[in-house]
PDB file of N, CA and C in Angstrom:
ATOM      1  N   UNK A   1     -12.575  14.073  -0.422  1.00  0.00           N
ATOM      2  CA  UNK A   1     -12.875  12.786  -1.036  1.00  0.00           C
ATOM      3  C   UNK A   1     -12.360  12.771  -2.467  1.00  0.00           C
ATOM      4  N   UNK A   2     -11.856  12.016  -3.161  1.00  0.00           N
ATOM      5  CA  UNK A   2     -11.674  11.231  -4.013  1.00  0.00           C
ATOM      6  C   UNK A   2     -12.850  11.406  -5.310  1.00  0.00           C
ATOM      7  N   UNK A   3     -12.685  11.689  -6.308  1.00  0.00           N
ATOM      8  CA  UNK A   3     -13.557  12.004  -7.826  1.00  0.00           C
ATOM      9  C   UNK A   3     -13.126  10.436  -8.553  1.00  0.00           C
ATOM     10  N   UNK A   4     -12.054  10.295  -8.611  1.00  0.00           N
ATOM     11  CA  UNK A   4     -11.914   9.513  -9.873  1.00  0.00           C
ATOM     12  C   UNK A   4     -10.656   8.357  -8.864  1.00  0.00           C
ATOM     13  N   UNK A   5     -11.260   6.793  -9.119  1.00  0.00           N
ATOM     14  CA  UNK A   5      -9.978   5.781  -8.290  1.00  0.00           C
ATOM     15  C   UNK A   5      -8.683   6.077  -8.835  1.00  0.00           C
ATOM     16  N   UNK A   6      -8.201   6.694  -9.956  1.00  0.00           N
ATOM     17  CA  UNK A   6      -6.891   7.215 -10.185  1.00  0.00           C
ATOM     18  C   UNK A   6      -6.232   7.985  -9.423  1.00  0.00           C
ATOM     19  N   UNK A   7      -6.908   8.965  -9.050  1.00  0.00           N
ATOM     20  CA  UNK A   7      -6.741   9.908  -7.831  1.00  0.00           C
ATOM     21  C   UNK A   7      -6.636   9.598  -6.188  1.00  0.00           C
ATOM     22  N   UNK A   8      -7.286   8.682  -6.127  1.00  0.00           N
ATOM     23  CA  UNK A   8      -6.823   7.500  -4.787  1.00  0.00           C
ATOM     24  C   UNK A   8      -6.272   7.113  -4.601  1.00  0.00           C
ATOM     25  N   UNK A   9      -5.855   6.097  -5.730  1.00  0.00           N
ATOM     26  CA  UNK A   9      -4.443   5.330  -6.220  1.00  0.00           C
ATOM     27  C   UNK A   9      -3.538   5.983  -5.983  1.00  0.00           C
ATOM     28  N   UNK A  10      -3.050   7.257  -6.460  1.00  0.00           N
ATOM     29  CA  UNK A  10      -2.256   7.945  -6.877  1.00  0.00           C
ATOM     30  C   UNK A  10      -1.800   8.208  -5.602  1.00  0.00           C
ATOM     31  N   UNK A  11      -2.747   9.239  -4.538  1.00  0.00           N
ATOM     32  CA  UNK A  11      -2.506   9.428  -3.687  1.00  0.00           C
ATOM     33  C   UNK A  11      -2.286   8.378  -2.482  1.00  0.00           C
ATOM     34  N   UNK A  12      -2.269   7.006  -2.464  1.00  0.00           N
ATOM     35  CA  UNK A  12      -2.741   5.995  -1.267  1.00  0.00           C
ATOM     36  C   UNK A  12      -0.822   5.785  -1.945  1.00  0.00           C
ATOM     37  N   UNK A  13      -0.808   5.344  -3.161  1.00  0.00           N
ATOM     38  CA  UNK A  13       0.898   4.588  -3.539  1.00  0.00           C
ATOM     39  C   UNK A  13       1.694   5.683  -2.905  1.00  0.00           C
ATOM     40  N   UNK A  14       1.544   7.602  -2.913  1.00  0.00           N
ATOM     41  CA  UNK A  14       2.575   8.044  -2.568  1.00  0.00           C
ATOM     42  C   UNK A  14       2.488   8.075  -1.701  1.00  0.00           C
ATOM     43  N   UNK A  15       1.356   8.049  -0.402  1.00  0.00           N
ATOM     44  CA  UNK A  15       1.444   7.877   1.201  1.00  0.00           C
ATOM     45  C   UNK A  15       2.557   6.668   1.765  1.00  0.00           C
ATOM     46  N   UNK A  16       2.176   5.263   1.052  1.00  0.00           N
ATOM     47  CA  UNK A  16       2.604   4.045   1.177  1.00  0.00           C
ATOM     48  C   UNK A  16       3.510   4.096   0.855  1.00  0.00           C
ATOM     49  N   UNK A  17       4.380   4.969  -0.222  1.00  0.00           N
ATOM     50  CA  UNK A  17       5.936   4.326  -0.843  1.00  0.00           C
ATOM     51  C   UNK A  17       6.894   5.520   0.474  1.00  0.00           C
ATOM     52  N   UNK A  18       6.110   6.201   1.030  1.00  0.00           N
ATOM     53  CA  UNK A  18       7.115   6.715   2.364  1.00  0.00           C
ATOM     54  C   UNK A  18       7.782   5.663   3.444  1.00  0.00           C
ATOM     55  N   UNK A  19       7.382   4.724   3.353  1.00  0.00           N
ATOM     56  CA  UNK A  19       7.352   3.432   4.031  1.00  0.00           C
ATOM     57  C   UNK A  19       8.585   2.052   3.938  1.00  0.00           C
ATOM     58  N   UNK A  20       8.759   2.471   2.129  1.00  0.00           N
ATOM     59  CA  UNK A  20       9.567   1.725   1.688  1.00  0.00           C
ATOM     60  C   UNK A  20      10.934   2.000   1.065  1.00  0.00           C
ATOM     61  N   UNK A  21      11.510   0.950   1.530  1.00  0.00           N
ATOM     62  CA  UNK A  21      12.926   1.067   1.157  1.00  0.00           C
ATOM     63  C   UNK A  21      13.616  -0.601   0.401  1.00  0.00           C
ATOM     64  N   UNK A  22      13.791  -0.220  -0.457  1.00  0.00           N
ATOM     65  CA  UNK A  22      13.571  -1.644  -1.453  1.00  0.00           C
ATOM     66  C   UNK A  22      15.068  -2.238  -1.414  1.00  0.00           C
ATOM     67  N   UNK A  23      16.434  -1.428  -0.730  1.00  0.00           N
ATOM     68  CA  UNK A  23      17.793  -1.619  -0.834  1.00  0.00           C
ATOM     69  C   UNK A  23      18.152  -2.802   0.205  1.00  0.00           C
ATOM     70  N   UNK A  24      18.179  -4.357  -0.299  1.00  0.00           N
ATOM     71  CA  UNK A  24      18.545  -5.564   0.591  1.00  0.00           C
ATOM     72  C   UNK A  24      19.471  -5.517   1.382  1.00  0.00           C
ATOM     73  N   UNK A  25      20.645  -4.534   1.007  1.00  0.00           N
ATOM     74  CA  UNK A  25      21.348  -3.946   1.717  1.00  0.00           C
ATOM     75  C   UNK A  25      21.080  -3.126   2.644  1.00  0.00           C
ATOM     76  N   UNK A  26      20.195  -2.568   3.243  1.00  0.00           N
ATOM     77  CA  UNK A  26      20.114  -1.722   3.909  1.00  0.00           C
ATOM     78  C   UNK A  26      20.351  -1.962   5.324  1.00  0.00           C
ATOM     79  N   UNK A  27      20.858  -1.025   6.457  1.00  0.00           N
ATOM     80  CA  UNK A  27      20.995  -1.288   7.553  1.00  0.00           C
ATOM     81  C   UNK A  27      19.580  -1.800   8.217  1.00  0.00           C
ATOM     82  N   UNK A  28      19.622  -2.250   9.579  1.00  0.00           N
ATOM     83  CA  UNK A  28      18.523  -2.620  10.358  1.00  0.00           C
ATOM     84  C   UNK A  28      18.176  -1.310  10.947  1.00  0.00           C
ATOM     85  N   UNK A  29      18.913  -0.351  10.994  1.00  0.00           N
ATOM     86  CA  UNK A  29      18.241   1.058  11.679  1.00  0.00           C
ATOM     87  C   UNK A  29      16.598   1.605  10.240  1.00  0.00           C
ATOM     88  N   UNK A  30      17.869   1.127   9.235  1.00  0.00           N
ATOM     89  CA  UNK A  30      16.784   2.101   8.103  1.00  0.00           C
ATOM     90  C   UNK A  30      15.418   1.082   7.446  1.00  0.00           C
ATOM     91  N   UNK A  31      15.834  -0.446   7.706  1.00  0.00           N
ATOM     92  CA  UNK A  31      14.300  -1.531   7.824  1.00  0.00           C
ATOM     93  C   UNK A  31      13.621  -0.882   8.732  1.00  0.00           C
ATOM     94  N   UNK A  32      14.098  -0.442   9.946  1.00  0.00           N
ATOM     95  CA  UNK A  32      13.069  -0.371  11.083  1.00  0.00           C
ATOM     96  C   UNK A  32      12.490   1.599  10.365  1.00  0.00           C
ATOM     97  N   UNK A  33      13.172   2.163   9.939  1.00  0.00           N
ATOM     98  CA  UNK A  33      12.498   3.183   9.665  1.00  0.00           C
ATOM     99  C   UNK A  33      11.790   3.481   8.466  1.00  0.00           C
ATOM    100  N   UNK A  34      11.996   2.639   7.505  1.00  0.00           N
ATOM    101  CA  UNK A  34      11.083   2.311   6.841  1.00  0.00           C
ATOM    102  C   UNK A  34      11.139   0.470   6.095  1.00  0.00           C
ATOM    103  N   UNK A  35       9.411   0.353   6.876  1.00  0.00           N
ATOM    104  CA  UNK A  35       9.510  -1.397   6.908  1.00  0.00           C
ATOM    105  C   UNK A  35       9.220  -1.898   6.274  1.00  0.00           C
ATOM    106  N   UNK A  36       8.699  -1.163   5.110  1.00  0.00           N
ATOM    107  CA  UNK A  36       8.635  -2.521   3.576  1.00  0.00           C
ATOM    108  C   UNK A  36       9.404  -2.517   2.710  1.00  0.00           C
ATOM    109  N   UNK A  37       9.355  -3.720   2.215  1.00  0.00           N
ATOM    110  CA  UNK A  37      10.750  -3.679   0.903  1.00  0.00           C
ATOM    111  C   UNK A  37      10.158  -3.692  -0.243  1.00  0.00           C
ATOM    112  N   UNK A  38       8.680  -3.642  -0.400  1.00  0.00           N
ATOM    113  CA  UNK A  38       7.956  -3.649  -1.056  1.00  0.00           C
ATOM    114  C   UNK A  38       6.288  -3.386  -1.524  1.00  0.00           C
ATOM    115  N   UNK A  39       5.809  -1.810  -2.014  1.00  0.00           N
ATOM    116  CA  UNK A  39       4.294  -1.715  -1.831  1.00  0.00           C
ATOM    117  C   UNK A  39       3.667  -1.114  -2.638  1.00  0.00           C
ATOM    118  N   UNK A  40       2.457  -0.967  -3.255  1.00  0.00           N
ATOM    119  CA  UNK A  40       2.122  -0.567  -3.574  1.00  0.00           C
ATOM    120  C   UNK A  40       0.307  -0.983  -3.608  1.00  0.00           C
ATOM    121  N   UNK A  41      -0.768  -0.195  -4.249  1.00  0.00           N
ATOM    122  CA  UNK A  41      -1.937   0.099  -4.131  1.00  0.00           C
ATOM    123  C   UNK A  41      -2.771   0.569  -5.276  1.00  0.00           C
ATOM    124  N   UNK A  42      -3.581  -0.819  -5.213  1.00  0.00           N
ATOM    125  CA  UNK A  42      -4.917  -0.858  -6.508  1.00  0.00           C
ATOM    126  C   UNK A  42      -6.375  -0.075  -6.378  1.00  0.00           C
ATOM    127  N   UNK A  43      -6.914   1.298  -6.448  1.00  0.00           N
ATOM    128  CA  UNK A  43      -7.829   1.751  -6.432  1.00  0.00           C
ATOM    129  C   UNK A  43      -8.691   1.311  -7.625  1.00  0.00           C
ATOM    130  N   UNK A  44     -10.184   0.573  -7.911  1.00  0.00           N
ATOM    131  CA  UNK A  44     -11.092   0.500  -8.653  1.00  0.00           C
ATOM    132  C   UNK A  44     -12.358   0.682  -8.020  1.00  0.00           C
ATOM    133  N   UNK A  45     -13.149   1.783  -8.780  1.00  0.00           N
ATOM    134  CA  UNK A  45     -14.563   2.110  -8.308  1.00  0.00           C
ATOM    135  C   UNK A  45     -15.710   0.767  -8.676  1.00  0.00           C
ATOM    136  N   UNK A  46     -16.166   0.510  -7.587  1.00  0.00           N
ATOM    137  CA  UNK A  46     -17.221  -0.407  -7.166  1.00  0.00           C
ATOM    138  C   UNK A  46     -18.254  -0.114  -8.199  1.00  0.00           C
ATOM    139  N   UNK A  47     -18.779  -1.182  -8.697  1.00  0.00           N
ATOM    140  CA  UNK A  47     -19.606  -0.764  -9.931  1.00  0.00           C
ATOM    141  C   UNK A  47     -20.751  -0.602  -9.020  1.00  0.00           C
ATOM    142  N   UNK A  48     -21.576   0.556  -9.871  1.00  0.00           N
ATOM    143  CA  UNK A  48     -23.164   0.886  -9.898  1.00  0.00           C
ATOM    144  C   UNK A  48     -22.929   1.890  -8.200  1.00  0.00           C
ATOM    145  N   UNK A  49     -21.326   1.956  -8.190  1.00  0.00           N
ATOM    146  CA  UNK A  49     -21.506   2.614  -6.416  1.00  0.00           C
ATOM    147  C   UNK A  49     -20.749   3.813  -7.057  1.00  0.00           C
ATOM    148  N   UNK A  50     -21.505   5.116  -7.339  1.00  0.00           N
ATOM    149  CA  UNK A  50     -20.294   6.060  -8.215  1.00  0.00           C
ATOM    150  C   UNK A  50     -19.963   6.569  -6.371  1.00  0.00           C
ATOM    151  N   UNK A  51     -18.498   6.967  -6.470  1.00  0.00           N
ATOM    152  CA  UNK A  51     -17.632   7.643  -5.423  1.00  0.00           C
ATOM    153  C   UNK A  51     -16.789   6.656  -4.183  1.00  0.00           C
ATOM    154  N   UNK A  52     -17.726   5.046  -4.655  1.00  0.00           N
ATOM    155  CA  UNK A  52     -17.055   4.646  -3.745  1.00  0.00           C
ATOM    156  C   UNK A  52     -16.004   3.398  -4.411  1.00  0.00           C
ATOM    157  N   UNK A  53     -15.216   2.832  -3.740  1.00  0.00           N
ATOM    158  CA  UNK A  53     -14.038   2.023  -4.459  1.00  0.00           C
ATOM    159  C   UNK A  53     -13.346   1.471  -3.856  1.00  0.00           C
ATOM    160  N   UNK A  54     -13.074   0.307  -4.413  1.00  0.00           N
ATOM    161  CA  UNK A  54     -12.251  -1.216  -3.562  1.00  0.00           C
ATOM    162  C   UNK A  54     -11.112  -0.969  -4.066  1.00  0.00           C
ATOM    163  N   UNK A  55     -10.027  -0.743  -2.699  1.00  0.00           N
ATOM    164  CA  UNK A  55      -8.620  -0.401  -2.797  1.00  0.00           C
ATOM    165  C   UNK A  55      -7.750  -1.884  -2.785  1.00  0.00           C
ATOM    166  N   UNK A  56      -7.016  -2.455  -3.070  1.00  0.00           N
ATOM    167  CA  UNK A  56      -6.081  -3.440  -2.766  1.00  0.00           C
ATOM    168  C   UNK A  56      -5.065  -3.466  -2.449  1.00  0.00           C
ATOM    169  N   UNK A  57      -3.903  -3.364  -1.569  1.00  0.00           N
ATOM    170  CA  UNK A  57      -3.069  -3.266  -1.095  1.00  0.00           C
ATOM    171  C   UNK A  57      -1.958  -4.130  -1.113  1.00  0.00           C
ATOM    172  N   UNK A  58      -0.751  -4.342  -1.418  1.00  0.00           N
ATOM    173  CA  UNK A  58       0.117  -5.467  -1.278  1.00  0.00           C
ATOM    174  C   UNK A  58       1.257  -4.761  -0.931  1.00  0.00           C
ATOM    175  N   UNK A  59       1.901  -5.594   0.541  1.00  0.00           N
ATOM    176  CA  UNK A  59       3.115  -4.848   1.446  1.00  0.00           C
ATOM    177  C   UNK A  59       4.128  -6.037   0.855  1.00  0.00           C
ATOM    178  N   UNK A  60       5.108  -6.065   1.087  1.00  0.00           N
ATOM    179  CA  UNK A  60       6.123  -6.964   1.644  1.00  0.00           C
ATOM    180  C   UNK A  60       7.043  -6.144   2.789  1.00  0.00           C
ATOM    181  N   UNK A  61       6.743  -6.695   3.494  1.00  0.00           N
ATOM    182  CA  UNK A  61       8.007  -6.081   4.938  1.00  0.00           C
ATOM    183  C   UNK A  61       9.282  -6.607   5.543  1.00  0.00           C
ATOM    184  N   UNK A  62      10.101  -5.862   5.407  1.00  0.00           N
ATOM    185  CA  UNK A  62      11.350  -6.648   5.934  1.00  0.00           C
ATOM    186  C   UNK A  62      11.076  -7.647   7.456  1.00  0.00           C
ATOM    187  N   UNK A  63      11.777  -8.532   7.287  1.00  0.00           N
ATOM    188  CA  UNK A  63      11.504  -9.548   8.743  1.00  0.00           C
ATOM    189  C   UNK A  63      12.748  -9.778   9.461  1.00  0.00           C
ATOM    190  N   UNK A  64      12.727  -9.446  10.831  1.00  0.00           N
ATOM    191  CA  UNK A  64      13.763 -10.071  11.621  1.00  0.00           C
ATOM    192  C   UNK A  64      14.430 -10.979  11.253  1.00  0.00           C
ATOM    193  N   UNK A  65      13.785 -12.253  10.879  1.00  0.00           N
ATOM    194  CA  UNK A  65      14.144 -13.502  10.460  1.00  0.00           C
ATOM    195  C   UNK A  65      14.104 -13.901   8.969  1.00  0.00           C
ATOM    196  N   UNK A  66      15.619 -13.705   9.023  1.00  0.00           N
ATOM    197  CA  UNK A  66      15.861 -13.545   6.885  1.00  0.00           C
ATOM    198  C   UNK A  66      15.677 -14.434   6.520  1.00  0.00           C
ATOM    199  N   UNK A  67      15.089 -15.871   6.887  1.00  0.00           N
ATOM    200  CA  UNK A  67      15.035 -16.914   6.042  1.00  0.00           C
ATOM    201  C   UNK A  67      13.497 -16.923   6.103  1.00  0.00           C
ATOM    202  N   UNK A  68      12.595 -16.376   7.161  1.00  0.00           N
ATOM    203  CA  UNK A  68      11.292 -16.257   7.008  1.00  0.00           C
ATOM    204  C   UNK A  68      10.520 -14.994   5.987  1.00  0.00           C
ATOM    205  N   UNK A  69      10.153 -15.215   4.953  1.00  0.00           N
ATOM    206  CA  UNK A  69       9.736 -14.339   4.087  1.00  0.00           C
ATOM    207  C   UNK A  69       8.232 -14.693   3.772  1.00  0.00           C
ATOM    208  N   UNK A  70       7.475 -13.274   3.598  1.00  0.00           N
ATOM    209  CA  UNK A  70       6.532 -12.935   3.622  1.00  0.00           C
ATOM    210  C   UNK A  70       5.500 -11.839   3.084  1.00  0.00           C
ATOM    211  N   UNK A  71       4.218 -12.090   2.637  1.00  0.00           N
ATOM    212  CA  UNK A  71       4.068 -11.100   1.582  1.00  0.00           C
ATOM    213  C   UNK A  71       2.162 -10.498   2.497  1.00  0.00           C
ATOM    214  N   UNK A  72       1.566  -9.486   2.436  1.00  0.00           N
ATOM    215  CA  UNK A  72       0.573  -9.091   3.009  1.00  0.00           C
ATOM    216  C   UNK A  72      -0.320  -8.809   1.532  1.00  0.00           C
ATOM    217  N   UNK A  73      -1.390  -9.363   1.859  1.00  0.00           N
ATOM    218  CA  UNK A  73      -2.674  -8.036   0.910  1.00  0.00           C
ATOM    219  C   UNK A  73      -3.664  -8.115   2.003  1.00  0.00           C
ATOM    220  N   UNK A  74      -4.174  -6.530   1.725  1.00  0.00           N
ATOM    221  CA  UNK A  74      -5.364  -5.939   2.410  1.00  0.00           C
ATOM    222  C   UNK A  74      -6.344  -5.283   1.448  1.00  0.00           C
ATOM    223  N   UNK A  75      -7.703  -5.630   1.780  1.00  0.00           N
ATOM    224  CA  UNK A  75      -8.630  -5.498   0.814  1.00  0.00           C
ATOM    225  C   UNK A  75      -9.612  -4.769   1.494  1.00  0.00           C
ATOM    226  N   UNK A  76      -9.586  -2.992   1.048  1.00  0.00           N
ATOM    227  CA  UNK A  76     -10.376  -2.162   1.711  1.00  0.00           C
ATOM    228  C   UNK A  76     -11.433  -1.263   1.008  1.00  0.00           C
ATOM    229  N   UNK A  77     -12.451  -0.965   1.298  1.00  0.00           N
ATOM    230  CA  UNK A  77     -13.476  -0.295   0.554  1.00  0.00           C
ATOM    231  C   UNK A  77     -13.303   1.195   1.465  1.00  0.00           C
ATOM    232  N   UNK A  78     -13.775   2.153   0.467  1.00  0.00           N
ATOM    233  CA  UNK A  78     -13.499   3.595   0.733  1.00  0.00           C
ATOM    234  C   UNK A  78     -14.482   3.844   0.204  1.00  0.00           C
ATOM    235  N   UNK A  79     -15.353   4.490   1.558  1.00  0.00           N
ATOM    236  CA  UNK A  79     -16.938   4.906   1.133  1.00  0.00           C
ATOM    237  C   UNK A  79     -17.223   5.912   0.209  1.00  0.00           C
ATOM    238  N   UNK A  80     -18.341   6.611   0.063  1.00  0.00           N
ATOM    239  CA  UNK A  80     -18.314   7.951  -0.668  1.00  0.00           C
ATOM    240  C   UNK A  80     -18.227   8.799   0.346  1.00  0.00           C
ATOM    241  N   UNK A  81     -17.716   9.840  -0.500  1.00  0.00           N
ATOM    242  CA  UNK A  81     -17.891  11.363   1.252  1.00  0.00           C
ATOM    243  C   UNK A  81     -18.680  12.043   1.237  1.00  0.00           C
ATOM    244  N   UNK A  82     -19.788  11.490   0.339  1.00  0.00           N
ATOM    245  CA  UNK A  82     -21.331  12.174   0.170  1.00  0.00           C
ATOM    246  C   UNK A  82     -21.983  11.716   1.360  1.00  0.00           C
TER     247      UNK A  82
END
């Protein structure tokens, strides 16, 4: 578990940036192997809740359809591991 939301953060952006490939150029083999063009991840500890913390998430993913563009957030809480 997680001590400090910096340390979440830290670790959740470098899980997530395996994912992304930000080059508009890129082939459709290397979108499909990695599918966002854009991500990263907000860890802040939940007040009066010490260990636990509301993560925020924002993807952008490459789309089949280049004129359809599109952006994701996901809003997740990460309990304590007490």
């Amino acid at each position: 578990s997680f001590v400090e939301a910096s340390e979440a953060e830290e670790w959740l952006n470098r899980w997530i940036n395996k994912y992304v490939n930000s080059a508009p150029s890129a082939s459709a083999e290397m979108k499909a192997r990695y599918p966002l063009a854009e991500a990263r991840v907000e860890v802040k500890e939940v007040p009066g809740q010490p260990g636990v913390f509301n993560a925020v998430a924002w993807m952008r993913p490459w789309l089949q359809m280049e004129e359809l563009t599109a952006s994701l957030r996901l809003v997740a809480t990460i309990p304590s591991g007490s």
